[in-house]
C-alpha atoms as a PDB file:
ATOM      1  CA  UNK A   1       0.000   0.000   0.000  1.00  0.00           C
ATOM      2  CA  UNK A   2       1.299   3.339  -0.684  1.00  0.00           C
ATOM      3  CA  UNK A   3       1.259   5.768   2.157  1.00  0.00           C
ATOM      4  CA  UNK A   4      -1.069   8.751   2.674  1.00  0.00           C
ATOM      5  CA  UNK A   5       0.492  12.193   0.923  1.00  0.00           C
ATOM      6  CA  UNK A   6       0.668  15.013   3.842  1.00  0.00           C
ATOM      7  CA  UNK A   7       2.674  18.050   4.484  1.00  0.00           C
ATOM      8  CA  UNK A   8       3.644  19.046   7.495  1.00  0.00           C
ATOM      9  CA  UNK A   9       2.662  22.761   6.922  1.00  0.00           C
ATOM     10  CA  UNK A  10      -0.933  20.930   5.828  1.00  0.00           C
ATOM     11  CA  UNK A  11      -3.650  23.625   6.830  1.00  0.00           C
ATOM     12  CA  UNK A  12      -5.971  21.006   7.803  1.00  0.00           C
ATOM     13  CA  UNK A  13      -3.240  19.228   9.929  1.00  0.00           C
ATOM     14  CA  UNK A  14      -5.426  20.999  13.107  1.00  0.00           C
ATOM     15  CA  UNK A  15      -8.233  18.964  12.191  1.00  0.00           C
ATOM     16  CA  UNK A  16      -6.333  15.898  13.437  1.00  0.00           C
ATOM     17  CA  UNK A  17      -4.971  17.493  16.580  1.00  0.00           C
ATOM     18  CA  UNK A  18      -8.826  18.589  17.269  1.00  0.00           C
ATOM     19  CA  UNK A  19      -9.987  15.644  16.768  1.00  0.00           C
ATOM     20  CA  UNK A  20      -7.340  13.589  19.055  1.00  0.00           C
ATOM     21  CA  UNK A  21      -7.674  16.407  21.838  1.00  0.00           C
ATOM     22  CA  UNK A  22     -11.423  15.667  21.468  1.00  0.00           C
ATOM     23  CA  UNK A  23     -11.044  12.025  22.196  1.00  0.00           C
ATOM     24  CA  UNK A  24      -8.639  12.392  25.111  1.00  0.00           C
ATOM     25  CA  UNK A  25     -10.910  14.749  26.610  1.00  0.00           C
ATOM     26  CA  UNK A  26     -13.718  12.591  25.813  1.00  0.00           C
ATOM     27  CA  UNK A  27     -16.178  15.329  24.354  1.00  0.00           C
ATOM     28  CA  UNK A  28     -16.900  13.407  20.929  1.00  0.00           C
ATOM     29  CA  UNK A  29     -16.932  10.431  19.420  1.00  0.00           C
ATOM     30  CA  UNK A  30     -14.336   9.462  17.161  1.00  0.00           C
ATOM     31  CA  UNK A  31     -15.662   8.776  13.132  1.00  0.00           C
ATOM     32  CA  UNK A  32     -17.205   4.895  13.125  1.00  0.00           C
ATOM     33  CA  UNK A  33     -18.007   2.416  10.676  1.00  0.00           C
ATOM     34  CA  UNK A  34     -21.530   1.700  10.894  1.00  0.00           C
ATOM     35  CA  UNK A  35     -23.767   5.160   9.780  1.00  0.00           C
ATOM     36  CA  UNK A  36     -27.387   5.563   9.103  1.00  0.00           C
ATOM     37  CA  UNK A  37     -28.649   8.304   6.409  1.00  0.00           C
ATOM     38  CA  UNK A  38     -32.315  10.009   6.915  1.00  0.00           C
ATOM     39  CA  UNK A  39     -33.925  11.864   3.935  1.00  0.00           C
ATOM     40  CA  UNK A  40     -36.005  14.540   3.923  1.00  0.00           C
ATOM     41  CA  UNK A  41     -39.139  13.991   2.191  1.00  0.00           C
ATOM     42  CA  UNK A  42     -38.984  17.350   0.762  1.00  0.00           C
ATOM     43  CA  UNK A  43     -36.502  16.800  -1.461  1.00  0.00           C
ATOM     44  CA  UNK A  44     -36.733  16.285  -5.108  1.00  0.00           C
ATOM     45  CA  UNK A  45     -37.346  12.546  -6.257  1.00  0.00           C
ATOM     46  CA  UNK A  46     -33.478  12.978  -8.298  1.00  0.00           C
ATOM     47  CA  UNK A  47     -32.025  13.915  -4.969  1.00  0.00           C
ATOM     48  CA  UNK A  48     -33.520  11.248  -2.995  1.00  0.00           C
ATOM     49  CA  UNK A  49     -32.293   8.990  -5.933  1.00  0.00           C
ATOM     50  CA  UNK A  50     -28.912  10.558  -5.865  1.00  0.00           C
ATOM     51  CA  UNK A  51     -28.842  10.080  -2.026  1.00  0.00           C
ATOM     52  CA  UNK A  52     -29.437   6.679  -2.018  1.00  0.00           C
ATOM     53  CA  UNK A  53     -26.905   5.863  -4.785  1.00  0.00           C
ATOM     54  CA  UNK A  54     -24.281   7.441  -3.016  1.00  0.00           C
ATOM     55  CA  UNK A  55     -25.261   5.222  -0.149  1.00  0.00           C
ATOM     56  CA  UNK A  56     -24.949   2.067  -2.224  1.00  0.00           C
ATOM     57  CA  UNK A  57     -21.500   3.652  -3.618  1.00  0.00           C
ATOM     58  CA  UNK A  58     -19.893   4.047  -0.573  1.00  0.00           C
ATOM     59  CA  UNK A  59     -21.180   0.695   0.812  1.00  0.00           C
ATOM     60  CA  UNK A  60     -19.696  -1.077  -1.994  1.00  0.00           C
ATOM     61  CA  UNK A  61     -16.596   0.378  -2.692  1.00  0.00           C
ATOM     62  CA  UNK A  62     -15.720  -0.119   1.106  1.00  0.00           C
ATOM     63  CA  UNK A  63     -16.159  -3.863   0.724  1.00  0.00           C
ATOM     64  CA  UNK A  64     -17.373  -4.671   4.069  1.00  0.00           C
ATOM     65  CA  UNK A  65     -15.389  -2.240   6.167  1.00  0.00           C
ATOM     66  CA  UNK A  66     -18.257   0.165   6.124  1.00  0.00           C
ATOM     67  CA  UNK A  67     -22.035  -0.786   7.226  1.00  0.00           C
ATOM     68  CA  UNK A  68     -24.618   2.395   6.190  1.00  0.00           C
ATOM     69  CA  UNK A  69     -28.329   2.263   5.521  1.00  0.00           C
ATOM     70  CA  UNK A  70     -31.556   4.762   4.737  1.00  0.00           C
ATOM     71  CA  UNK A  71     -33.458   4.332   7.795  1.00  0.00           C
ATOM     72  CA  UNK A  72     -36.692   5.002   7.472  1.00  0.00           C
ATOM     73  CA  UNK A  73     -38.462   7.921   9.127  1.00  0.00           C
ATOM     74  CA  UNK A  74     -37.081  11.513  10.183  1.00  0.00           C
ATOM     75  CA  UNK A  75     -33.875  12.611  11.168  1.00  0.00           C
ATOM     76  CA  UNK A  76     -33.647  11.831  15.208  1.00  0.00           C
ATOM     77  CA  UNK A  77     -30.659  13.574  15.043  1.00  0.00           C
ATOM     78  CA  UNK A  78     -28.432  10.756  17.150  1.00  0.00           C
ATOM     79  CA  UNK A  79     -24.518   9.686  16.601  1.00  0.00           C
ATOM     80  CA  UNK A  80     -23.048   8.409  13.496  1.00  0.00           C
ATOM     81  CA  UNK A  81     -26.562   9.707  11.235  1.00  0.00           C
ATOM     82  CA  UNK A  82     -26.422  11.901   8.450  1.00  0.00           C
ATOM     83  CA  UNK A  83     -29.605  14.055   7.739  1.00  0.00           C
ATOM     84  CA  UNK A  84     -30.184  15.168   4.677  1.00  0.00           C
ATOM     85  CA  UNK A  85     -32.567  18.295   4.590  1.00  0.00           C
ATOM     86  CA  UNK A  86     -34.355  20.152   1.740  1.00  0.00           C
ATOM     87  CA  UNK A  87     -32.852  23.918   2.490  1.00  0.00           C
ATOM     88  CA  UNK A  88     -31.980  27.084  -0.685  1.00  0.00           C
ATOM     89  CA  UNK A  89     -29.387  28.828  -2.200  1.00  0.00           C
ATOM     90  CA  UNK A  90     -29.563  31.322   0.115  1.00  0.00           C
ATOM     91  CA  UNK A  91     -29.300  29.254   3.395  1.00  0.00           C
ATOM     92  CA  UNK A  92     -26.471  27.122   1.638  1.00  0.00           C
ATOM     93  CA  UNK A  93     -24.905  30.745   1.112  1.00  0.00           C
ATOM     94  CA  UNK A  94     -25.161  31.848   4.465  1.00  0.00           C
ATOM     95  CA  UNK A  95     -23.606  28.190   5.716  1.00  0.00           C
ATOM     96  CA  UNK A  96     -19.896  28.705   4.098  1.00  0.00           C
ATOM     97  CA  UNK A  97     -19.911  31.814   3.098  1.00  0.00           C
ATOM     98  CA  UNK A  98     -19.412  31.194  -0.815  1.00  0.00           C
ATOM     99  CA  UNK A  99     -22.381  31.396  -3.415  1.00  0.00           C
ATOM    100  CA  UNK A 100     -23.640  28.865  -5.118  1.00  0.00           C
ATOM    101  CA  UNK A 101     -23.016  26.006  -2.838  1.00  0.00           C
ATOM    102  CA  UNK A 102     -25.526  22.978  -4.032  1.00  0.00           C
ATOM    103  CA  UNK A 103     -24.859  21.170  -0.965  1.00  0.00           C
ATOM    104  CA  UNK A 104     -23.587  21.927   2.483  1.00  0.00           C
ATOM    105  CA  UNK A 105     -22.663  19.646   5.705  1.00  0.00           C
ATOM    106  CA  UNK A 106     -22.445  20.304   8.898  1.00  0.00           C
ATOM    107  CA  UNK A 107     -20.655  18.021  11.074  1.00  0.00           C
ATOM    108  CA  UNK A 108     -21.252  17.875  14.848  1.00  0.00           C
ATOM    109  CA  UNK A 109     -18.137  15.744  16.310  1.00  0.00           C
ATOM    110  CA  UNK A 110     -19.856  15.532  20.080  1.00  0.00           C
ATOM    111  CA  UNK A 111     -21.656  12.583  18.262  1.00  0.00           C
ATOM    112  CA  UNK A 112     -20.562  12.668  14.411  1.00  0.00           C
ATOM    113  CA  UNK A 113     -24.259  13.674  13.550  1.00  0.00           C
ATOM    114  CA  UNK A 114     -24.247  15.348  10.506  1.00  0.00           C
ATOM    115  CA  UNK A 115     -27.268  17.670   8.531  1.00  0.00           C
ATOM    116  CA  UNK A 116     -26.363  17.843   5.122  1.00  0.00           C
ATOM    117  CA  UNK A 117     -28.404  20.821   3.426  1.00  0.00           C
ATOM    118  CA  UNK A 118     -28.856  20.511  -0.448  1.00  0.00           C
ATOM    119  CA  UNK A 119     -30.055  23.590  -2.295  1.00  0.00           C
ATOM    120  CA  UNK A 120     -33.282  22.147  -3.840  1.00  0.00           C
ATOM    121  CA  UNK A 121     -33.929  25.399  -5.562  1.00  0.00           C
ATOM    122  CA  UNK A 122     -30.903  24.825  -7.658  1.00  0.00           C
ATOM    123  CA  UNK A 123     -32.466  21.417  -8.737  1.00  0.00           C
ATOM    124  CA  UNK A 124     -33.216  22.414 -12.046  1.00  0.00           C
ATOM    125  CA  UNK A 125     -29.206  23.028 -12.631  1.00  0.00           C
ATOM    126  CA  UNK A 126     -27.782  19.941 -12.286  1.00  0.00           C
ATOM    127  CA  UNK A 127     -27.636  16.680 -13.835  1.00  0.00           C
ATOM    128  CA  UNK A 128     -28.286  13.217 -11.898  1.00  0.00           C
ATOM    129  CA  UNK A 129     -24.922  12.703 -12.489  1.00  0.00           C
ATOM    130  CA  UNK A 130     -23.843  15.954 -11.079  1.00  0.00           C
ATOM    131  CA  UNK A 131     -26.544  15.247  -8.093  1.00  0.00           C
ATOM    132  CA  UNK A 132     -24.681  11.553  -7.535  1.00  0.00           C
ATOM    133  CA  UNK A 133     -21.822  13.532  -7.530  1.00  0.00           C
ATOM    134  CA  UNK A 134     -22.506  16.145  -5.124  1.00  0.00           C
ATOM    135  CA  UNK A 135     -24.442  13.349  -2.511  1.00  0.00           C
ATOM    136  CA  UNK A 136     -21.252  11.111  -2.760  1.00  0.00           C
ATOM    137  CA  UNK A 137     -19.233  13.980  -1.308  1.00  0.00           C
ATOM    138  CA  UNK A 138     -21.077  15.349   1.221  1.00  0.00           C
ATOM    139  CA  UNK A 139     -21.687  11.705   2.850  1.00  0.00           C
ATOM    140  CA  UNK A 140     -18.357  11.721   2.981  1.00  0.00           C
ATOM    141  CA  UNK A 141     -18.223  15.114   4.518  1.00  0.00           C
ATOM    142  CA  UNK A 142     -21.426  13.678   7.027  1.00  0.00           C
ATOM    143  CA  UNK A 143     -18.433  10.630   7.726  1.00  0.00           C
ATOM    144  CA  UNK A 144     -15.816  12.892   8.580  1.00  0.00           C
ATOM    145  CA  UNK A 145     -13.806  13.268   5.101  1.00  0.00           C
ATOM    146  CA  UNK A 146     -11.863  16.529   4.493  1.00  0.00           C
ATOM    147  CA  UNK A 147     -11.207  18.533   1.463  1.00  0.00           C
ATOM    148  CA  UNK A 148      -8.332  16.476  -0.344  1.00  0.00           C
ATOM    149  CA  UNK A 149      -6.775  16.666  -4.089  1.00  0.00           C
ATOM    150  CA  UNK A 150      -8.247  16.333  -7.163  1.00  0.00           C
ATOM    151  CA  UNK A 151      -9.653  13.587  -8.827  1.00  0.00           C
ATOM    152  CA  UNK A 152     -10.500  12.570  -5.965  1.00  0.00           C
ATOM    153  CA  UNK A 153     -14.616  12.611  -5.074  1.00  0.00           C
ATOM    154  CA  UNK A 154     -13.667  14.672  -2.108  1.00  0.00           C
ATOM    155  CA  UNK A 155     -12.327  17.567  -4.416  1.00  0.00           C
ATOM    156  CA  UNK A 156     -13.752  21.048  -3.137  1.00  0.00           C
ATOM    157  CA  UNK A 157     -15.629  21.876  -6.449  1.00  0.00           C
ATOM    158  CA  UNK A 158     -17.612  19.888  -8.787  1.00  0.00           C
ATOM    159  CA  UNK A 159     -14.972  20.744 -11.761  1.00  0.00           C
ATOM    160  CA  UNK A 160     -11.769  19.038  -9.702  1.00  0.00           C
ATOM    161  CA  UNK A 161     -14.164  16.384  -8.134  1.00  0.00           C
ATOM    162  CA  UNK A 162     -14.178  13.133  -9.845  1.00  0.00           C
ATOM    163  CA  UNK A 163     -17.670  11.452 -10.387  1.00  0.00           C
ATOM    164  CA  UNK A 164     -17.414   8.714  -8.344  1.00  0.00           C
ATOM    165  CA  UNK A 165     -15.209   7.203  -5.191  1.00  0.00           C
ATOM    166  CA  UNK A 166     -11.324   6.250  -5.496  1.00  0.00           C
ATOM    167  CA  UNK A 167      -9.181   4.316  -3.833  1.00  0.00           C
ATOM    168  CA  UNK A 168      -7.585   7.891  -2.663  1.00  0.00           C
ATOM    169  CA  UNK A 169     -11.242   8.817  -1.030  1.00  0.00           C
ATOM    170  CA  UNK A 170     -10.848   5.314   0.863  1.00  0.00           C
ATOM    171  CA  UNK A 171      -7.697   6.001   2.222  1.00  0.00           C
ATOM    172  CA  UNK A 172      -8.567   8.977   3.725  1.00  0.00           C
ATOM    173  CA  UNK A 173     -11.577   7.248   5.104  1.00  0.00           C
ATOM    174  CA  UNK A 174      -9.939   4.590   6.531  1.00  0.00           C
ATOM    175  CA  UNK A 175      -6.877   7.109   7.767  1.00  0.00           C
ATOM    176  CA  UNK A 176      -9.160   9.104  10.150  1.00  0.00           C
ATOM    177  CA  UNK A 177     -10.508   5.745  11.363  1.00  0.00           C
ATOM    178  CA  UNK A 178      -7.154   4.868  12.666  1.00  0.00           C
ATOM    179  CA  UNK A 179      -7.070   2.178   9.889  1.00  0.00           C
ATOM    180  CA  UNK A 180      -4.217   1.407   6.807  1.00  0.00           C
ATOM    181  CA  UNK A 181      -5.682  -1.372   5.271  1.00  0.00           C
ATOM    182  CA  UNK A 182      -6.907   0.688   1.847  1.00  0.00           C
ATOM    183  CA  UNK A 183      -5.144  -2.573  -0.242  1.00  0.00           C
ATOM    184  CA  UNK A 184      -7.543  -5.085   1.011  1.00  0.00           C
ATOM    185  CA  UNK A 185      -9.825  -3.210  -0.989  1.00  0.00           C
ATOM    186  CA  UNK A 186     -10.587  -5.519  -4.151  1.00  0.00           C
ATOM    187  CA  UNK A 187     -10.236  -2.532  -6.779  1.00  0.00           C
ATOM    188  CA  UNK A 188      -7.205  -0.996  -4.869  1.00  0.00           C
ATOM    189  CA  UNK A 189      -4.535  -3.502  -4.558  1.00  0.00           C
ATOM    190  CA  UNK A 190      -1.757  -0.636  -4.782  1.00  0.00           C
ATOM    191  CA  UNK A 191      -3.463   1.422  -2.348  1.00  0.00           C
ATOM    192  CA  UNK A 192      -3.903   5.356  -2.626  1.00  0.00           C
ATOM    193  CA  UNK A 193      -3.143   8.511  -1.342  1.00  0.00           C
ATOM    194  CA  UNK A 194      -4.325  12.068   0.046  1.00  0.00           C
ATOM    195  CA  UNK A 195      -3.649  14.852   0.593  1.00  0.00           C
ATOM    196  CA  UNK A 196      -5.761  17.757   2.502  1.00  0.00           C
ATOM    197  CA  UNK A 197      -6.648  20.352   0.336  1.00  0.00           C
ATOM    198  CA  UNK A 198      -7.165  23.012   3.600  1.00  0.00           C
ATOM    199  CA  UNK A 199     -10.696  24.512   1.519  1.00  0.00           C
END
């Protein structure tokens, strides 16, 4: 397996030392393997779709070391769910502080509950693929994934994102979990790498 790409003047390097003081000091939970996803009913029947392909994506390409399922019902808002919640433009705006966001998540590490907000006014603009695209990411935002490189799903934009999960993706999944085992993966014998894009 290749190792993961960092730099030592990484700007998301903090993330990692929050995250570890967290844990010692016991005020969250650290990012697990087993995650349920609620979806508002509000949201268009391509997002819904898109949602629960993503699901199904990341389920898959994690061969077994990941275990995540629709629940049915609302959000309850407990540990290790992401919520995904009909919002606009303008709320997505207001959430990061950049126009045009089509999807936003917000992580709460006390618990690793996530809401992830997708613009449904902005519906109209994208393609499923683009919606697959955009769900794909943001789960892995709702599973603890950071920014990383492109060609990698995690990419900040849409342009530098690729369409579907990598075996880089996995290996920062599996990083954050502690975890180097990215070449047991069935369609990533040689492993992968990340980097932290700090966006």
């Amino acid at each position: 397996m290749k190792s993961s790409a960092r730099s030592a003047s990484d700007p998301a390097r903090w993330w990692l030392f929050a995250l570890l003081l967290c844990l010692l000091t016991c005020s969250c939970e650290a990012p697990g393997t087993f995650y349920t996803v609620a979806i508002d009913p509000n949201l268009s029947a391509q997002d819904q779709q898109a949602i629960r392909q993503s699901i199904v994506d990341w389920r898959l390409f994690m061969d077994g070391k990941l275990t995540i399922y629709e629940h049915p019902g609302p959000c309850v808002g407990a540990g290790y769910e992401a919520c995904f919640w009909a919002s606009d433009l303008a709320h997505t705006d207001t959430l990061i502080g950049i126009h045009d966001p089509l999807a936003v998540t917000t992580l709460y590490t006390q618990d690793q509950h996530a809401d992830v907000y997708v613009a449904v006014d902005e519906d109209g603009a994208w393609s499923t693929a683009t919606a697959t695209q955009t769900m794909t990411h943001e789960l892995g935002h709702a599973m603890a994934l950071q920014h990383t490189q492109p060609e990698t799903v995690m990419c900040w934009t849409e342009s530098c994102a690729n369409p579907g999960l990598t075996c880089d993706d996995a290996v920062q999944w599996l990083y954050i979990r502690g975890r180097s085992d990215t070449d047991t993966l069935p369609q990533c014998p040689a492993g992968g790498t990340f980097a932290w894009s700090g966006k």
